[in-house]
Protein backbone atom coordinates (compact mmCIF):
# COMPACT_ATOMS: atom_id res chain seq x y z
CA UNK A 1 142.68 -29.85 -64.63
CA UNK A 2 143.30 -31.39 -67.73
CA UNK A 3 147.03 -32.51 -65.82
CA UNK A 4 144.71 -34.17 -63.13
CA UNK A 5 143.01 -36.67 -65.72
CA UNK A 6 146.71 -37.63 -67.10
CA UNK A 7 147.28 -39.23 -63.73
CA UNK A 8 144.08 -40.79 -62.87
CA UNK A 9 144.36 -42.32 -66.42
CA UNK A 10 147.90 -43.81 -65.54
CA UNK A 11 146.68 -44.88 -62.43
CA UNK A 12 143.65 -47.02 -63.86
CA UNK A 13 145.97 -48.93 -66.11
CA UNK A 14 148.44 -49.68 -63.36
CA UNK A 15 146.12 -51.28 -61.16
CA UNK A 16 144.37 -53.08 -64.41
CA UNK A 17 148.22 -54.29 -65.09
CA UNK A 18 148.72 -55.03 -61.44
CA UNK A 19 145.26 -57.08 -61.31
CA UNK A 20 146.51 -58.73 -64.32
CA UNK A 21 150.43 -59.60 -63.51
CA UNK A 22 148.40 -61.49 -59.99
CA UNK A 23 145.86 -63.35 -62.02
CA UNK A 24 148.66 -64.66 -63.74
CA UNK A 25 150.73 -65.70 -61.16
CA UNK A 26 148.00 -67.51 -59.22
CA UNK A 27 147.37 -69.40 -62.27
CA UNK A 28 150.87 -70.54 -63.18
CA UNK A 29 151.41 -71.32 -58.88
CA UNK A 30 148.51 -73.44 -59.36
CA UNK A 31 149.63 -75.58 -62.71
CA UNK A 32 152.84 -75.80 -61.00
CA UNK A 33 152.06 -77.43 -57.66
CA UNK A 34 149.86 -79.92 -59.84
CA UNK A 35 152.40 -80.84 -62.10
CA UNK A 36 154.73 -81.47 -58.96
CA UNK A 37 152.03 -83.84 -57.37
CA UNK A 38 151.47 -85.48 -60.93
CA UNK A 39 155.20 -86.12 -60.40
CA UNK A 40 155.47 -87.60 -57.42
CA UNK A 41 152.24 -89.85 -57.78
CA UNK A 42 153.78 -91.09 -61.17
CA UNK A 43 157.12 -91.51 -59.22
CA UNK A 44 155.24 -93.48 -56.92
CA UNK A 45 153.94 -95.47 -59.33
CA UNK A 46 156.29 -95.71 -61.32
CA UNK A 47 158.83 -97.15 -57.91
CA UNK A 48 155.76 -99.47 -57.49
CA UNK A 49 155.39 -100.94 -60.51
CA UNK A 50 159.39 -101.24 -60.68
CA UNK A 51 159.49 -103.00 -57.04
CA UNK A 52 156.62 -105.40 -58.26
CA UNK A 53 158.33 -106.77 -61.50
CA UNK A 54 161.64 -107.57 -59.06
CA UNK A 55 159.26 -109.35 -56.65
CA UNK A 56 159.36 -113.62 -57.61
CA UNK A 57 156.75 -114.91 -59.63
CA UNK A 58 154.26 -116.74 -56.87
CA UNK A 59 153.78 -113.81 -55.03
CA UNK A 60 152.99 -111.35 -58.46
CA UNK A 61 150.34 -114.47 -58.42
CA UNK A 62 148.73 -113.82 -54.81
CA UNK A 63 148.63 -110.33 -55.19
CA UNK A 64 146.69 -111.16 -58.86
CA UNK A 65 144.39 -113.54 -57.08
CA UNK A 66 143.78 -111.31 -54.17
CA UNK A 67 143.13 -108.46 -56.50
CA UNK A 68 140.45 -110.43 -58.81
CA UNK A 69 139.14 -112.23 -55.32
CA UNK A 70 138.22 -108.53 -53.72
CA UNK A 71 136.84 -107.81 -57.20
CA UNK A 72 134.21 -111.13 -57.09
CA UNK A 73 132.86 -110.11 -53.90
CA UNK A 74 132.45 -106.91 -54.38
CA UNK A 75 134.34 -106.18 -51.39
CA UNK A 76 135.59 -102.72 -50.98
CA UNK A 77 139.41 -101.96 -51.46
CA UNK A 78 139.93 -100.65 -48.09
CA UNK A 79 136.90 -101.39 -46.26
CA UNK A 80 137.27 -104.53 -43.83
CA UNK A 81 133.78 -104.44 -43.04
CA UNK A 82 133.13 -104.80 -46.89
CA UNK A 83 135.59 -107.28 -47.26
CA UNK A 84 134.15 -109.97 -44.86
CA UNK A 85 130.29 -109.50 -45.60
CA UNK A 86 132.19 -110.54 -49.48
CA UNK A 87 133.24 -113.70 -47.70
CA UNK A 88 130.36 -114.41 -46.34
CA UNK A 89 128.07 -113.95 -49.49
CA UNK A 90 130.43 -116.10 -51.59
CA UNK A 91 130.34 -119.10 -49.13
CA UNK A 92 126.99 -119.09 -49.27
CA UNK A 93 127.23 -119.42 -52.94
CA UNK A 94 129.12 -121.55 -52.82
CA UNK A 95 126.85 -123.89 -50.90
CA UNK A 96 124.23 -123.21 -53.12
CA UNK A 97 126.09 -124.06 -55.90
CA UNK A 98 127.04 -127.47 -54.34
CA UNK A 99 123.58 -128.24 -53.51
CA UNK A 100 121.99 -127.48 -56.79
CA UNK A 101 125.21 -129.53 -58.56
CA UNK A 102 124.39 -132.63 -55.98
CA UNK A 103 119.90 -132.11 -57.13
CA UNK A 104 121.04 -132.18 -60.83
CA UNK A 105 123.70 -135.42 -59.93
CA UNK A 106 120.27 -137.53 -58.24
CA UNK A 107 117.95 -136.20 -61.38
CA UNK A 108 120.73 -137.29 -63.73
CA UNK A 109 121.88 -141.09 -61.95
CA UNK A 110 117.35 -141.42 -62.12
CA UNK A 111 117.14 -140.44 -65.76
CA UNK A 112 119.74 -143.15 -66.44
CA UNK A 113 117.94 -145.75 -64.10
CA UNK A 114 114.80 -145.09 -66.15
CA UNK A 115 111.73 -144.58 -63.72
CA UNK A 116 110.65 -146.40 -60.79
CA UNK A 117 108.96 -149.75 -61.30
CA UNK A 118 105.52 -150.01 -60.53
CA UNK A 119 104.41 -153.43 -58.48
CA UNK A 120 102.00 -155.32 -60.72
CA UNK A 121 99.70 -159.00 -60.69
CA UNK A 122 100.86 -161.39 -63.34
CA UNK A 123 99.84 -165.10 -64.50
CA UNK A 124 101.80 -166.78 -66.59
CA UNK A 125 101.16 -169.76 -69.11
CA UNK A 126 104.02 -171.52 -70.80
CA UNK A 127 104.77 -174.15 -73.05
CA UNK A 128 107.65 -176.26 -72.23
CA UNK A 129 108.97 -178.02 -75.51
CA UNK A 130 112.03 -180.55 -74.26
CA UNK A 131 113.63 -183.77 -74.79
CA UNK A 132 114.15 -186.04 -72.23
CA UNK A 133 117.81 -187.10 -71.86
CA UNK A 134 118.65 -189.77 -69.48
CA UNK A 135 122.08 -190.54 -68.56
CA UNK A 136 121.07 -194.33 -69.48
CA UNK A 137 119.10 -194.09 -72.05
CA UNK A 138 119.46 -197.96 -72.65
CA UNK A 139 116.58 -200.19 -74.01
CA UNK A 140 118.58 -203.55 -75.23
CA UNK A 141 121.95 -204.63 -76.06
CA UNK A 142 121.92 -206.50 -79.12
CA UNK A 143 124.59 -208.93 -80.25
CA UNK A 144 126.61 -208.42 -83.54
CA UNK A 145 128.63 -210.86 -83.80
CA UNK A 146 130.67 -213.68 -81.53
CA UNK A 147 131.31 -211.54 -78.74
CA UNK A 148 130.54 -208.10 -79.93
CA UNK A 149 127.34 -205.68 -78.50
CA UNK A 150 125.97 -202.93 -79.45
CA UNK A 151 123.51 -200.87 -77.68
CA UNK A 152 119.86 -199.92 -78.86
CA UNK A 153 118.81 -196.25 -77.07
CA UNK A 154 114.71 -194.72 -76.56
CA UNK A 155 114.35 -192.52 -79.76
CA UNK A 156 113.44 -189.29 -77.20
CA UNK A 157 111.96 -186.78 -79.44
CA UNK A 158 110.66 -183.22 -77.84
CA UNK A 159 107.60 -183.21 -75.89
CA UNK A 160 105.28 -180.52 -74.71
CA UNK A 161 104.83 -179.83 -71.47
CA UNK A 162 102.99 -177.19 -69.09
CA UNK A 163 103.93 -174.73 -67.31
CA UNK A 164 101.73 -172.26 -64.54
CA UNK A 165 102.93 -169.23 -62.73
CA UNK A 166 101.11 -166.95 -60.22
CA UNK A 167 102.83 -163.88 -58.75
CA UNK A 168 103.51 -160.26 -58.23
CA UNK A 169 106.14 -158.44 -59.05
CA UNK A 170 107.14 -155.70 -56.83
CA UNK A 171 108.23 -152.32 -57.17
CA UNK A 172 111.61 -151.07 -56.96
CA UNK A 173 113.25 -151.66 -53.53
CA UNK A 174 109.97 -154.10 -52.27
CA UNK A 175 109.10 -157.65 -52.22
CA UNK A 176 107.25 -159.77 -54.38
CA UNK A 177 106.92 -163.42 -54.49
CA UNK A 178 105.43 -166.20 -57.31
CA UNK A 179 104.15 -169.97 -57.05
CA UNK A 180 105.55 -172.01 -60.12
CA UNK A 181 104.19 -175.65 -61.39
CA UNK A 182 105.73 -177.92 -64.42
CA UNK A 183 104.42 -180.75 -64.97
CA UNK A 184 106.17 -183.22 -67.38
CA UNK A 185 104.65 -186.47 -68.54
CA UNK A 186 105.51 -188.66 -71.78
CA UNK A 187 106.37 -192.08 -72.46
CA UNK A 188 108.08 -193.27 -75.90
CA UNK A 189 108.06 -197.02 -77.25
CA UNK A 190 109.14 -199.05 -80.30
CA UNK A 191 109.28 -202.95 -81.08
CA UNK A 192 112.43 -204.32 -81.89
CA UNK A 193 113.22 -207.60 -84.21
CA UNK A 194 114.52 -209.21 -87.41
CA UNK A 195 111.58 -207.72 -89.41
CA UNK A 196 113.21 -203.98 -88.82
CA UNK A 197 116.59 -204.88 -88.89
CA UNK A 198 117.23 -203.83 -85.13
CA UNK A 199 117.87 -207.10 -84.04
CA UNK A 200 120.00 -208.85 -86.86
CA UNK A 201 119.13 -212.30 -88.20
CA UNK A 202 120.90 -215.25 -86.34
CA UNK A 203 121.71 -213.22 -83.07
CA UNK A 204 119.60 -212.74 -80.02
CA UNK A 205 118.83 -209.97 -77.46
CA UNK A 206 119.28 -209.30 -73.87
CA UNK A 207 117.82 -207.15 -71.38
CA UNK A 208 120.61 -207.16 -68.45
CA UNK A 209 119.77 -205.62 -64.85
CA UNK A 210 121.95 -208.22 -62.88
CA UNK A 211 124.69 -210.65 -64.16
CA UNK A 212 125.70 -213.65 -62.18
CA UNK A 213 128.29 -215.64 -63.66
CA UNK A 214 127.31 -214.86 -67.30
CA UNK A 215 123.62 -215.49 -66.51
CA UNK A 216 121.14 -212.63 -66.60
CA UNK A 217 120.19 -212.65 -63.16
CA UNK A 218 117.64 -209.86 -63.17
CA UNK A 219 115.86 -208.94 -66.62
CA UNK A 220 115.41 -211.42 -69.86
CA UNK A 221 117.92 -213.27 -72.25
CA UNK A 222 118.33 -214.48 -75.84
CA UNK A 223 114.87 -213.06 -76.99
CA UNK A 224 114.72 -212.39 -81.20
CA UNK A 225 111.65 -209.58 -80.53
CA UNK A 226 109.99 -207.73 -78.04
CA UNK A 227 108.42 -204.28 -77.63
CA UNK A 228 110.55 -201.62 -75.41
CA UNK A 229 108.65 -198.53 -73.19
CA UNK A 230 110.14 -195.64 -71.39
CA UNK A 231 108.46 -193.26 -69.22
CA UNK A 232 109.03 -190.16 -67.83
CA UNK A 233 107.31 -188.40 -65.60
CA UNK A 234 108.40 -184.79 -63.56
CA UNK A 235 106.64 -182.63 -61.07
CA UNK A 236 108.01 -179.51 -59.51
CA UNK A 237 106.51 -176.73 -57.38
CA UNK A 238 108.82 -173.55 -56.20
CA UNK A 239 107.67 -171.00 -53.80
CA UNK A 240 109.81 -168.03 -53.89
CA UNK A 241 110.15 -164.59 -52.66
CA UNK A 242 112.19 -162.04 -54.86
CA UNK A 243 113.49 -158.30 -54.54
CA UNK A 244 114.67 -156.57 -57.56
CA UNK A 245 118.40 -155.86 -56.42
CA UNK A 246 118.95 -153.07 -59.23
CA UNK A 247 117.08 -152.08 -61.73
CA UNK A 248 117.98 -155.18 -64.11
CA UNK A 249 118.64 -157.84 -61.70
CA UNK A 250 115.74 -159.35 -59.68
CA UNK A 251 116.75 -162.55 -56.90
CA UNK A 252 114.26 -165.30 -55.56
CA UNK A 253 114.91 -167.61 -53.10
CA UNK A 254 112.08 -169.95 -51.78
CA UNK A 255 111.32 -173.14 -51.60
CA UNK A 256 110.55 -176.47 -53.65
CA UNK A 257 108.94 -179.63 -53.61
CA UNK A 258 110.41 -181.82 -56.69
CA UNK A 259 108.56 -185.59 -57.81
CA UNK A 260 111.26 -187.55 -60.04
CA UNK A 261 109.70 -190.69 -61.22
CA UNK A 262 110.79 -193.48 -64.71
CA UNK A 263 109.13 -196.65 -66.02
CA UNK A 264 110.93 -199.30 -67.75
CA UNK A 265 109.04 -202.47 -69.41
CA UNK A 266 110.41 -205.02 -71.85
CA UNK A 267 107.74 -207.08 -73.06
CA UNK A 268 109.41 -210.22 -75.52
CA UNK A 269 109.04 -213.71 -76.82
CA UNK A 270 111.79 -215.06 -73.67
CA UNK A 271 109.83 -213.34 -70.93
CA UNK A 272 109.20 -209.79 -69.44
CA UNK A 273 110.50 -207.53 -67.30
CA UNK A 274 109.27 -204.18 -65.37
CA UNK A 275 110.95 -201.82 -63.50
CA UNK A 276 110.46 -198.21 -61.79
CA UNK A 277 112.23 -195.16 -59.76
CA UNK A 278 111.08 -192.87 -58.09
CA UNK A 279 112.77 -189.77 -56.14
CA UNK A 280 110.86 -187.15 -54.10
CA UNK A 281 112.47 -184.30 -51.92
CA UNK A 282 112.06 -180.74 -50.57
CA UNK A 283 114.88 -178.18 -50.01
CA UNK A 284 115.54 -174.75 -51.09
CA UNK A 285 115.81 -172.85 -53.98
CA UNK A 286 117.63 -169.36 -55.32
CA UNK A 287 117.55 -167.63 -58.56
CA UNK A 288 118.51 -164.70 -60.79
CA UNK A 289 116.84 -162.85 -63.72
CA UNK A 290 118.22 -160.15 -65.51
CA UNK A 291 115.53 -158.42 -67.88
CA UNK A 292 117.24 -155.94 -70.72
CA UNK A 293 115.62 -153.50 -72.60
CA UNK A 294 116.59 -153.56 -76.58
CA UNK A 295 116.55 -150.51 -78.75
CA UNK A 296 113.56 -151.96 -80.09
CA UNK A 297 109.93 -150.43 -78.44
CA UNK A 298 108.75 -153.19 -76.57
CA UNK A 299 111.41 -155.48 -77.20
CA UNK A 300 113.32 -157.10 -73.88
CA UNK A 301 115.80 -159.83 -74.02
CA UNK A 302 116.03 -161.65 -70.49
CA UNK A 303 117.64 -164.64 -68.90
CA UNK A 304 117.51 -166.67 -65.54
CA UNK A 305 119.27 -168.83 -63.48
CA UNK A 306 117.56 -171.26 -60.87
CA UNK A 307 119.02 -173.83 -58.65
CA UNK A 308 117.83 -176.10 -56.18
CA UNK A 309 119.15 -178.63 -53.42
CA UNK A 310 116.65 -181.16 -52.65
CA UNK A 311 116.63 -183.74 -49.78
CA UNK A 312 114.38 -186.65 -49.49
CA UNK A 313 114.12 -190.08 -50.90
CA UNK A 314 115.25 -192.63 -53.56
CA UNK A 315 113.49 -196.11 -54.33
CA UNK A 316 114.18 -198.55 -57.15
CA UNK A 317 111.81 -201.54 -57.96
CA UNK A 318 112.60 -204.66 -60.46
CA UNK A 319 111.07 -207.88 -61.46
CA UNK A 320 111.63 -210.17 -64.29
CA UNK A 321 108.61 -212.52 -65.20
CA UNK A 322 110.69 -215.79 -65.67
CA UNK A 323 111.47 -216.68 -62.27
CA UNK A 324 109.79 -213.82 -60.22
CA UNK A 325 113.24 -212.79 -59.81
CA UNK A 326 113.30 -209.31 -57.73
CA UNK A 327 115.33 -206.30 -56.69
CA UNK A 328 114.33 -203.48 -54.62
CA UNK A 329 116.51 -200.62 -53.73
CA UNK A 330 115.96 -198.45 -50.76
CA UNK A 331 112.89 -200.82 -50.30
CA UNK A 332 110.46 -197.92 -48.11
CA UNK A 333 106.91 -197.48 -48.80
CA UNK A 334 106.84 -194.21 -51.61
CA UNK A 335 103.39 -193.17 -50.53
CA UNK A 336 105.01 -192.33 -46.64
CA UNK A 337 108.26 -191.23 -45.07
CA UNK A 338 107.95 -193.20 -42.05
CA UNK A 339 111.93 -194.74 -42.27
CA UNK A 340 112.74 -191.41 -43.14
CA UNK A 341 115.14 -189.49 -45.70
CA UNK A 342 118.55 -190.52 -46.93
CA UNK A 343 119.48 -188.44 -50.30
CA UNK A 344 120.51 -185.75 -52.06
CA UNK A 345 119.57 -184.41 -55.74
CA UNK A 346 120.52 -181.66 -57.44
CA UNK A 347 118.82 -178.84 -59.98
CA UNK A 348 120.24 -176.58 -62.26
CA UNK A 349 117.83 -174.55 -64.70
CA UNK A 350 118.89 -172.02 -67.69
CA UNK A 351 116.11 -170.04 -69.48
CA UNK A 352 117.62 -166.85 -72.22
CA UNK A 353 115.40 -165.62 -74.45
CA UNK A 354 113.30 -162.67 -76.02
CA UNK A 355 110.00 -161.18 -74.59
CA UNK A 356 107.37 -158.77 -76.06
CA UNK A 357 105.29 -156.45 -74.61
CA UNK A 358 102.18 -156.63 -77.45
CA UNK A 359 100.35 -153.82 -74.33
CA UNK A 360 100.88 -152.88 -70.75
CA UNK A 361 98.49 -155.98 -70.05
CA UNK A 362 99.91 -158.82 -72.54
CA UNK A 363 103.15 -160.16 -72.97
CA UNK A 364 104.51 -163.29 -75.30
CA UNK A 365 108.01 -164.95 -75.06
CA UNK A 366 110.38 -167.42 -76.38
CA UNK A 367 113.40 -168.78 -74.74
CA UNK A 368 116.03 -171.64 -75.10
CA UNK A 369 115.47 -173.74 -71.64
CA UNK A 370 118.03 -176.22 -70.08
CA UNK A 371 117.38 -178.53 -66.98
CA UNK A 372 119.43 -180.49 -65.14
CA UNK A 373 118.52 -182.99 -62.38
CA UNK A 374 121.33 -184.38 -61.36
CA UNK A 375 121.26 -187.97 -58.61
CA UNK A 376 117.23 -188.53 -58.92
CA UNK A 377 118.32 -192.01 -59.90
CA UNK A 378 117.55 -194.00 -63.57
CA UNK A 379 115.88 -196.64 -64.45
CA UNK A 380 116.95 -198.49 -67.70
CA UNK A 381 118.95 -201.34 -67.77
CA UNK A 382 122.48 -201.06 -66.26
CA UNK A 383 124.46 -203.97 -67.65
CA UNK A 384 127.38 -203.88 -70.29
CA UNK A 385 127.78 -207.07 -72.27
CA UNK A 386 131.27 -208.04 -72.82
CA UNK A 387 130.95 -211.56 -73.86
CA UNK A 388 128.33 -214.52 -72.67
CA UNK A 389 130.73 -215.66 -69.82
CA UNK A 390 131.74 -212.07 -69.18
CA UNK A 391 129.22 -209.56 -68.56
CA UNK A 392 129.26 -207.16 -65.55
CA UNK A 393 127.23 -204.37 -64.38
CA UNK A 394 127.19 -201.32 -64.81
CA UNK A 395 126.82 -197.93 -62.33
CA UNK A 396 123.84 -198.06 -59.78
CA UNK A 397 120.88 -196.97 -61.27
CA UNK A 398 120.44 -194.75 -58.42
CA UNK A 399 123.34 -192.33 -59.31
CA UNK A 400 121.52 -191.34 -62.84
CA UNK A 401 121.03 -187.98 -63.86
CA UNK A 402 117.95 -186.30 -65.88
CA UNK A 403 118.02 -184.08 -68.36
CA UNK A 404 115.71 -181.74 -70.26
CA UNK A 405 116.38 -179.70 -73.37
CA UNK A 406 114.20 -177.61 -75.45
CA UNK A 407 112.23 -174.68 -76.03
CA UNK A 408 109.52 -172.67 -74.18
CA UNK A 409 107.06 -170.13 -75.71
CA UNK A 410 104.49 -168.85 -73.19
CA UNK A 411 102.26 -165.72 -73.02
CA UNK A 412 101.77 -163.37 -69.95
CA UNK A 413 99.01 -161.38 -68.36
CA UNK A 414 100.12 -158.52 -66.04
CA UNK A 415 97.65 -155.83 -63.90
């Protein structure tokens, strides 16, 4: 019995060694076989990564882009189907990336434009401070000595005039349109002889339209006094249309009527003499204006441009009181154009100056104005003097030019 438990015993620990000599061996078959795949995948890998550093350099760079491409749409790596809904979402993006850059480009170009410009009523009053300058500004030629002249001008000092302006100014991108009216009016005189020293003791005076054969045939001679006027008289309408082109720039063009008209009298102890000219036309008109803002609040500095071509008619008219002695240029009736129109004048205008906005209903301004008229004829005397048995004439009086110089202040209301 007790020989029967030996071998029973034996027997249990043979099959517990057994049990254990299997476990074993299962377990190192099993390490094995994954050490031999961890081989072959880093052998792979390994022959990969070696064939990839001998490839050249550009294509290393596709297969980078690629890569980080599949990565930014979230494609799968080997799902197709993946791969082109990627596509899709990033063109997509794309275009809503392009639209919101082109939104922000419009907001951006209209921040630097400033806002639009609101259309708004405005009258405007201004005070046109020139001088006269006539291209003969002649009022007697006095002699200084045996066969020497000198020339005596108008003392033209700066005169106020008025200025009116009714408009509207438009919006951005509209119409608008303004009536204009300056008026100009002023005469200047002074009285000439031995007593003031403008004619010199022992020598005479002349007043010389037209010289025939060293004899004043038009105008008065060998006076010792006499008392000189000048006048000087301007009206001008425009009717214009204007369109702000961008946002500084606006244009006009329109119309205008223009009045030119001079007075000449010499009134002296050897006789008198009167004469006038008088120029009236209509043609058309264009300007610019460009407005700046300053840094300053309210502060703009602006400056325009205007010219004009005018068509229509001349007229000169002189008579000397000695003999009744007359000329008349272009002799037609001023108050009619029945024998039509025959001439041309000229405008050119300059205003540049500073502006203040004291509210959105008020605004004051000063400029520095320039005008010139250039062919609406003169009317001082023409003549040189070059010696008693010499004198000759001088340019027509109808190719004179006008001039105005000065200052203008004026004050706005806008609605």
């Amino acid at each position: 019995m007790i020989q029967k438990l030996r071998w029973v015993g034996l027997s249990a620990h043979c099959l517990i060694g057994a049990s254990l000599l299997v476990v074993g061996w299962s377990f190192s078959s099993t390490a094995s076989a994954q050490s031999s795949e961890d081989d072959v995948v880093t052998g792979e890998y390994s022959s990969s990564f070696d064939s990839v550093t001998d490839l050249p350099a550009n294509e290393i760079a596709d297969i980078i882009n690629k890569a980080s491409y599949s990565q930014w749409t979230e494609a799968g790596v080997t799902d197709s189907g993946g791969q082109s809904l990627g596509n899709a979402d990033s063109s997509i993006q794309m275009m809503n990336f392009e639209r919101r850059l082109s939104q922000q480009e419009s907001q951006l170009a209209q921040l630097q434009n400033g806002p639009a410009r609101p259309g708004k009523l405005f009258a405007r009053y201004e005070s046109v401070i020139v001088q006269p300058v006539q291209s003969n500004q002649t009022a007697l030629i006095v002699q200084t000595g045996d066969e020497e002249f000198a020339t005596v001008m108008f003392p033209w000092e700066m005169e106020h005039s008025p200025r009116v302006t009714l408009g509207y100014e438009p919006p951005s991108n509209r119409v608008g349109w303004q009536v204009r009216y300056w008026h100009f009016d002023h005469g200047q005189s002074f009285t000439a002889s031995e007593d003031n020293g403008i004619i010199q003791p022992g020598w005479r005076a002349d007043v010389p339209y037209l010289v025939e054969d060293g004899d004043v045939a038009l105008g008065v001679q060998l006076f010792e006094e006499g008392t000189f006027v000048s006048r000087v008289r301007a009206d001008v309408i425009d009717m214009e249309v204007s369109r702000n082109l961008i946002k500084p720039i606006d244009a006009f063009i329109g119309m205008r009527y223009g009045k030119f008209g001079q007075f000449y009298s010499a009134v002296t102890d050897e006789g008198s003499v009167n004469a006038r000219t008088e120029f009236r036309g209509l043609g058309p008109t264009m300007a610019l204006r460009l407005r700046q803002t300053l840094p300053l609040e309210r502060l703009s500095m602006f400056g325009t441009l205007r010219g004009a071509m005018l068509y229509g008619q001349k007229d000169f008219l002189g008579r000397e009181s000695n003999f009744g002695n007359t000329q008349h240029v272009n002799g037609i009736d001023l108050r009619s154009y029945d024998e039509g129109v025959n001439s041309f004048a000229g405008s050119l205008e300059m205003q540049v100056g500073i502006e203040y906005t004291i509210t959105n209903f008020f605004t004051t301004f000063v400029a520095f104005e320039g005008q010139h008229h250039a062919g609406v004829g003169g009317v001082n005397p023409p003549a040189t003097m070059e010696g008693r048995d010499g004198d000759v004439t001088g340019d027509s009086v109808l190719d004179d030019d006008l001039s105005f110089v000065g200052l203008t202040t004026g004050i706005q209301l806008q609605y």
